[in-house]
C-alpha atoms as a PDB file:
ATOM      1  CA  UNK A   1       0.000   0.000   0.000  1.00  0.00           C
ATOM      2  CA  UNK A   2       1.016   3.417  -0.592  1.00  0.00           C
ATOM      3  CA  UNK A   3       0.610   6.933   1.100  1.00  0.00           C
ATOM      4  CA  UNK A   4      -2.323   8.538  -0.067  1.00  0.00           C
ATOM      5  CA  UNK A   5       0.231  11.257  -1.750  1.00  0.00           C
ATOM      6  CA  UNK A   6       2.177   8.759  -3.676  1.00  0.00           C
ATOM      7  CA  UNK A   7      -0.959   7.223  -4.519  1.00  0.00           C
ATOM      8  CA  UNK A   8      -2.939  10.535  -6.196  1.00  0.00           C
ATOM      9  CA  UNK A   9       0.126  11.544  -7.862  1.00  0.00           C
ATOM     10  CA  UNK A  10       1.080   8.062  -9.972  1.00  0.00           C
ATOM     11  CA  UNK A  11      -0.463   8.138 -13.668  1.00  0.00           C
ATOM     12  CA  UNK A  12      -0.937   5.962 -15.901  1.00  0.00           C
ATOM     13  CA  UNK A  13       3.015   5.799 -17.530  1.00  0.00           C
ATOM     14  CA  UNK A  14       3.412   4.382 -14.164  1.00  0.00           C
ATOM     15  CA  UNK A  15       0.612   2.528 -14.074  1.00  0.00           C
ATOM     16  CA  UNK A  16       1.894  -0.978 -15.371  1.00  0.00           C
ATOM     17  CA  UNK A  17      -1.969  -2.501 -15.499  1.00  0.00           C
ATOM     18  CA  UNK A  18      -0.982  -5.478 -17.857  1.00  0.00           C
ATOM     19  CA  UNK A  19       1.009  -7.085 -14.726  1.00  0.00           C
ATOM     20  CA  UNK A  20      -1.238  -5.984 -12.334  1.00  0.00           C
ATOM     21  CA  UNK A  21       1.547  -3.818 -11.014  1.00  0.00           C
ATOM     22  CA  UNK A  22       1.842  -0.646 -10.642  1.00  0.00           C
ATOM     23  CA  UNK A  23       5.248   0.803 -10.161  1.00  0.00           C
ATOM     24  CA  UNK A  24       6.295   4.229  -7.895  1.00  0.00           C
ATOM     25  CA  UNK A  25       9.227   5.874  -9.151  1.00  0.00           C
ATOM     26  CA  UNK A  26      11.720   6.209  -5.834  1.00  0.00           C
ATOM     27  CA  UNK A  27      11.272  10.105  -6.594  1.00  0.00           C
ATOM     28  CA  UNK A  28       8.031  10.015  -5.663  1.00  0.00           C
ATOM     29  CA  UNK A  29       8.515   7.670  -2.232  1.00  0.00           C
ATOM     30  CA  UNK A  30       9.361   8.883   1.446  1.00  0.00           C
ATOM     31  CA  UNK A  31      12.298   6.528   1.429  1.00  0.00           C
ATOM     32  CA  UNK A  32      13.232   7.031  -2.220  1.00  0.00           C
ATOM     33  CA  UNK A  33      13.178   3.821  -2.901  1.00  0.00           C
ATOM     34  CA  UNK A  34      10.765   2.684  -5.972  1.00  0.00           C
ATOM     35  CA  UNK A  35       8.194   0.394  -5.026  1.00  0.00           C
ATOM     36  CA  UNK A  36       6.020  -1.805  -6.685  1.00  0.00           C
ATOM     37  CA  UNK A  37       2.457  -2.569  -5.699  1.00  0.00           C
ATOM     38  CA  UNK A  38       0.784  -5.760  -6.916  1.00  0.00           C
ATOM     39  CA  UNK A  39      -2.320  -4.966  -7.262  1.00  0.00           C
ATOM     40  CA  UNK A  40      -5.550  -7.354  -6.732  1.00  0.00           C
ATOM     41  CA  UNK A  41      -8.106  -8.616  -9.722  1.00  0.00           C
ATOM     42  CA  UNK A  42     -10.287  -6.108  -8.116  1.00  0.00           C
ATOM     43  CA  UNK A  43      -8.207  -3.357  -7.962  1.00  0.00           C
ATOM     44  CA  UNK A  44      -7.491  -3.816 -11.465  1.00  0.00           C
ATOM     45  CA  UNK A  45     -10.879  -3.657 -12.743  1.00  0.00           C
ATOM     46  CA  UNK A  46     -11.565  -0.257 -10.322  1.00  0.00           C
ATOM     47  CA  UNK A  47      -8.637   0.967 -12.547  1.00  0.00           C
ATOM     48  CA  UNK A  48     -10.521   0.132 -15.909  1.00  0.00           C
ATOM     49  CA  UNK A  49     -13.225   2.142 -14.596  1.00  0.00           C
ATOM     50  CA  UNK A  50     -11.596   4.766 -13.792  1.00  0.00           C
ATOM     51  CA  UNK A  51      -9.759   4.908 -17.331  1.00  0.00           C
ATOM     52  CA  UNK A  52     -12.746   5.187 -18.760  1.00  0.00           C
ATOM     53  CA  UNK A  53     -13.736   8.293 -17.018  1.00  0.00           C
ATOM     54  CA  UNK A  54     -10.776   9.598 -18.348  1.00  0.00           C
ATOM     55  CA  UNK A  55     -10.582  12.856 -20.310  1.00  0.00           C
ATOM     56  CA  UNK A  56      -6.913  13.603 -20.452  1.00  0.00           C
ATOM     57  CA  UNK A  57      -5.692  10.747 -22.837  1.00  0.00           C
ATOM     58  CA  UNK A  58      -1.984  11.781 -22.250  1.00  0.00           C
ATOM     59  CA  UNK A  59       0.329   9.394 -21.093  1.00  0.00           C
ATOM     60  CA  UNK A  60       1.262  11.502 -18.101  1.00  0.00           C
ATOM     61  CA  UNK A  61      -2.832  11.953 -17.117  1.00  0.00           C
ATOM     62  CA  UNK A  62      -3.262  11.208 -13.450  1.00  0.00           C
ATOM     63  CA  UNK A  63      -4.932   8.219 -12.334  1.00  0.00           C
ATOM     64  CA  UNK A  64      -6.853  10.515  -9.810  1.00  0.00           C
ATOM     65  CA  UNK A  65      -6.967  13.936 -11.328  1.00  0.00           C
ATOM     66  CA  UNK A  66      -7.753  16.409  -9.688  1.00  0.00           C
ATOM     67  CA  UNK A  67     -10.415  19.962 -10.307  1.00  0.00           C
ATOM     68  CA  UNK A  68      -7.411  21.996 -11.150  1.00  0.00           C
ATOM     69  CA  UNK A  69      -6.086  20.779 -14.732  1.00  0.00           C
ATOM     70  CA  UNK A  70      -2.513  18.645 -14.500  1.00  0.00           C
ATOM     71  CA  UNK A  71      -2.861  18.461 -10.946  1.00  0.00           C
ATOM     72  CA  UNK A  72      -3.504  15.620  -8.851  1.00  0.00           C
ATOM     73  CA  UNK A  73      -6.379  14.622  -6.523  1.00  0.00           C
ATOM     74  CA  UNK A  74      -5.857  16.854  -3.374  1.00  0.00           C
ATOM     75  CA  UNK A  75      -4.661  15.613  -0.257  1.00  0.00           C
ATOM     76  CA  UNK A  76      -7.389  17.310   1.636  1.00  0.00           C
ATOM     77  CA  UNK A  77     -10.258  14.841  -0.720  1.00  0.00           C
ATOM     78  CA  UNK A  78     -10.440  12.115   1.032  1.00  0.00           C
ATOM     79  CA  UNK A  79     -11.116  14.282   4.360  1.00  0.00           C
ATOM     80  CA  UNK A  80     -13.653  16.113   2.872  1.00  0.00           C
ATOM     81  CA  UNK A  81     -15.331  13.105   1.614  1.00  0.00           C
ATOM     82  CA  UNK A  82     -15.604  11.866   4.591  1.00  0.00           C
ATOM     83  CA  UNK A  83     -17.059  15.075   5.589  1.00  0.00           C
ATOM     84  CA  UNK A  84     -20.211  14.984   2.954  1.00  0.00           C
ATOM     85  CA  UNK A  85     -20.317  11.192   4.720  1.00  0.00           C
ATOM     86  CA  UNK A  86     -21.058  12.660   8.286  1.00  0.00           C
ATOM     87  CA  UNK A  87     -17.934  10.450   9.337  1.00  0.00           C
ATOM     88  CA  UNK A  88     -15.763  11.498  12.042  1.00  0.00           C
ATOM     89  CA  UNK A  89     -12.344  10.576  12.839  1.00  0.00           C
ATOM     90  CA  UNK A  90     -11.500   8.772   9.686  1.00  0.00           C
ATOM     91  CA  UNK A  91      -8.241   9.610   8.154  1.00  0.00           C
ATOM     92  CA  UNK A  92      -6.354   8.475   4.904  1.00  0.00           C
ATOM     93  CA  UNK A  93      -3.802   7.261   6.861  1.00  0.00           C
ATOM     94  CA  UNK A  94      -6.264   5.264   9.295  1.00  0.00           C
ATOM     95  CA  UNK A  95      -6.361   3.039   5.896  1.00  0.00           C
ATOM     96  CA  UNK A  96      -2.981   1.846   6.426  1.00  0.00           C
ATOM     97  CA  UNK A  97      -2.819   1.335  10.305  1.00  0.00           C
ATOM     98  CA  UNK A  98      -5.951  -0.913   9.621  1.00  0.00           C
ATOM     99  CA  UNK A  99      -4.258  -3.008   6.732  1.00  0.00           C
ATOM    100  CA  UNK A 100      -1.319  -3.560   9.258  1.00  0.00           C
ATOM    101  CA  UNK A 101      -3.092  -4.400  12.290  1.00  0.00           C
ATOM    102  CA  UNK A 102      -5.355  -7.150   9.733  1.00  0.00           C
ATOM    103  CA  UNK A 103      -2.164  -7.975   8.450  1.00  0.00           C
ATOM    104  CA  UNK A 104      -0.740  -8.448  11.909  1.00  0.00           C
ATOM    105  CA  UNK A 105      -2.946 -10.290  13.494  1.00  0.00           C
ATOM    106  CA  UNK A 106      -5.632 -11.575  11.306  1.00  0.00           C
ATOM    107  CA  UNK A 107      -3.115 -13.543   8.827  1.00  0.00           C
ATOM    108  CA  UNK A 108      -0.164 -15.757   8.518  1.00  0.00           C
ATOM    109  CA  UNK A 109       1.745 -13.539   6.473  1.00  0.00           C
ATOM    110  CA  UNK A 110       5.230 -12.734   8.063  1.00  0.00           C
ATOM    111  CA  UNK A 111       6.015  -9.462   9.568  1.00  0.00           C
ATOM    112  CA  UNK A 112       8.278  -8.197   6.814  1.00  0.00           C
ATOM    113  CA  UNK A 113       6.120  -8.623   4.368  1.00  0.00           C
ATOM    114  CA  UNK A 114       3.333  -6.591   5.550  1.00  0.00           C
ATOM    115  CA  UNK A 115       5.888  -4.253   6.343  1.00  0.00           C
ATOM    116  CA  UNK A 116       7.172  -3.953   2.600  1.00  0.00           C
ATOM    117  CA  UNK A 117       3.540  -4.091   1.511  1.00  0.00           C
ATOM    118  CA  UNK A 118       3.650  -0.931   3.198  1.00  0.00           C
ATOM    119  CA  UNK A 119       6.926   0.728   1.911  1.00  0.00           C
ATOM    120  CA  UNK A 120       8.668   0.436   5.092  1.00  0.00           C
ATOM    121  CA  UNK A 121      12.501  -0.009   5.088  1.00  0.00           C
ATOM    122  CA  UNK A 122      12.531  -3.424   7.406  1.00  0.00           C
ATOM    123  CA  UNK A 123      15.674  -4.720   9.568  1.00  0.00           C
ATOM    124  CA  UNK A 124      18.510  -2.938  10.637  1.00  0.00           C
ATOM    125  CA  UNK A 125      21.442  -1.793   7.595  1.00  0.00           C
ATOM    126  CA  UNK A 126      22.915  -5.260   7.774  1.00  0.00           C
ATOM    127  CA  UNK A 127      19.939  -7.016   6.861  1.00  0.00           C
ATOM    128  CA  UNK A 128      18.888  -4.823   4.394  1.00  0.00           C
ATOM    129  CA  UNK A 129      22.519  -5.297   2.924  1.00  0.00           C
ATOM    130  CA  UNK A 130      21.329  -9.099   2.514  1.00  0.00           C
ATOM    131  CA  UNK A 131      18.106  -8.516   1.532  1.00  0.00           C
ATOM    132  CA  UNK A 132      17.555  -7.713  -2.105  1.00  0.00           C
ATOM    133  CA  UNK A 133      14.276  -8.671  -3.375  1.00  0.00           C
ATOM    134  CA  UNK A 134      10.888  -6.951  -2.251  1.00  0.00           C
ATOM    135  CA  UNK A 135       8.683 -10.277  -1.932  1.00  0.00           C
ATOM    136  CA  UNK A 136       7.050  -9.546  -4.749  1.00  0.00           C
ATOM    137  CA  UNK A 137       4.560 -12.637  -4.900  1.00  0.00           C
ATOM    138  CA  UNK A 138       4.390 -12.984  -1.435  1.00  0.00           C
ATOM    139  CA  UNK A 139       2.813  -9.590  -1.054  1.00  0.00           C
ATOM    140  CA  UNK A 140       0.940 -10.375  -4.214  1.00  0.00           C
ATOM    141  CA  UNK A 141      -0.748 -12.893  -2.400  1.00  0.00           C
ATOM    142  CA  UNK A 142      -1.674 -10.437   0.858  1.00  0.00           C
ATOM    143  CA  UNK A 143      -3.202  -8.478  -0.951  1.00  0.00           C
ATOM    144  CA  UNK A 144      -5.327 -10.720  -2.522  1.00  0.00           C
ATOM    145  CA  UNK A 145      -6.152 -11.978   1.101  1.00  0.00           C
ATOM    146  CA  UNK A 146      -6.741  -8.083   2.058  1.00  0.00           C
ATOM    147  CA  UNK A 147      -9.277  -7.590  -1.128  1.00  0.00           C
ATOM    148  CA  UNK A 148     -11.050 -11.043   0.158  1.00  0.00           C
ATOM    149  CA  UNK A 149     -10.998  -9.384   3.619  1.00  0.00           C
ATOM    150  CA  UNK A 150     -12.383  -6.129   2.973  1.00  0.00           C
ATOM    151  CA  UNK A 151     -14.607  -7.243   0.252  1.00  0.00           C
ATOM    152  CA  UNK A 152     -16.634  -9.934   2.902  1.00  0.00           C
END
C-alpha cells in the first residue's frame, strides 16, 4: 500500500496494469526507494473504470486527477469526503494502520512482508545489505487476502 500522496500523484506511464503492477518511481517515495504494488483482480478492474472516465488521454494523465487541470487529486479529498459522509475521525492514513493491524494479526503472512507491503525499510542496515528482493509474490498474495478481507 502506498501513502495517499504517492498514490494521487502516480499516472498511468506508471501505471503498469498489464502485470497488475503498478510501479512508484523512488522520486516520488518517502524513502526514495521505488516500489512496486501488486495490485488485486479487483483493484485492477476499479482501474478500468476509472480509465474510462478519463478525459486527459496523455500518457502523463493522473490516475486521480484532480479539479485543477494537471494536478492531482488533493490531499485534503479524502477528508472532505468523509465530511459529505457525516464520518468522524477517519483519516487516509487510518487506511494503512488498519491493513497492518489485519495484516498483523488476522493472517499468517510474516512481519516483513506486511511491512514492505507498506513501503517500510525493514531490519537494521545489515539485513537490508542481505536482503535484495521486495517479496514480490508474497505480497501479491496479501493483498489478494486483504481484497477477500475487505470485500466480505
Amino acid at each position: 500500500m502506498n501513502h495517499d500522496e504517492e498514490g494521487r500523484a502516480s499516472d498511468f506511464f506508471n501505471s503498469l496494469l498489464e502485470n497488475a503492477l503498478w510501479t512508484i518511481p523512488g522520486r516520488r517515495m518517502k524513502a526514495g526507494r521505488t516500489h512496486r504494488v501488486p495490485l488485486s483482480g479487483r483493484a485492477i478492474e476499479i482501474l478500468e473504470e476509472v480509465a474510462k472516465l478519463r478525459t486527459d488521454e496523455s500518457p502523463a494523465a493522473y490516475v486521480f486527477p484532480g479539479a485543477r487541470p494537471g494536478r492531482p487529486l488533493s490531499n485534503m479529498a479524502f477528508k472532505a469526503l468523509f465530511i459529505r459522509m457525516g464520518v468522524e475521525g477517519v483519516t487516509a492514513h487510518g487506511f494503512r494502520s488498519s491493513f497492518r493491524d489485519w495484516a498483523g494479526e488476522c493472517t499468517d503472512f510474516p512481519r516483513e512482508v506486511a511491512e514492505q507491503a507498506l513501503a517500510h525499510v525493514v531490519g537494521d542496515e545489515t539485513e537490508r545489505a542481505y536482503r535484495r528482493g521486495d517479496a514480490l509474490e508474497k505480497r501479491r498474495e496479501l493483498m489478494k487476502a486483504w481484497t477477500g478481507y475487505i470485500l466480505e
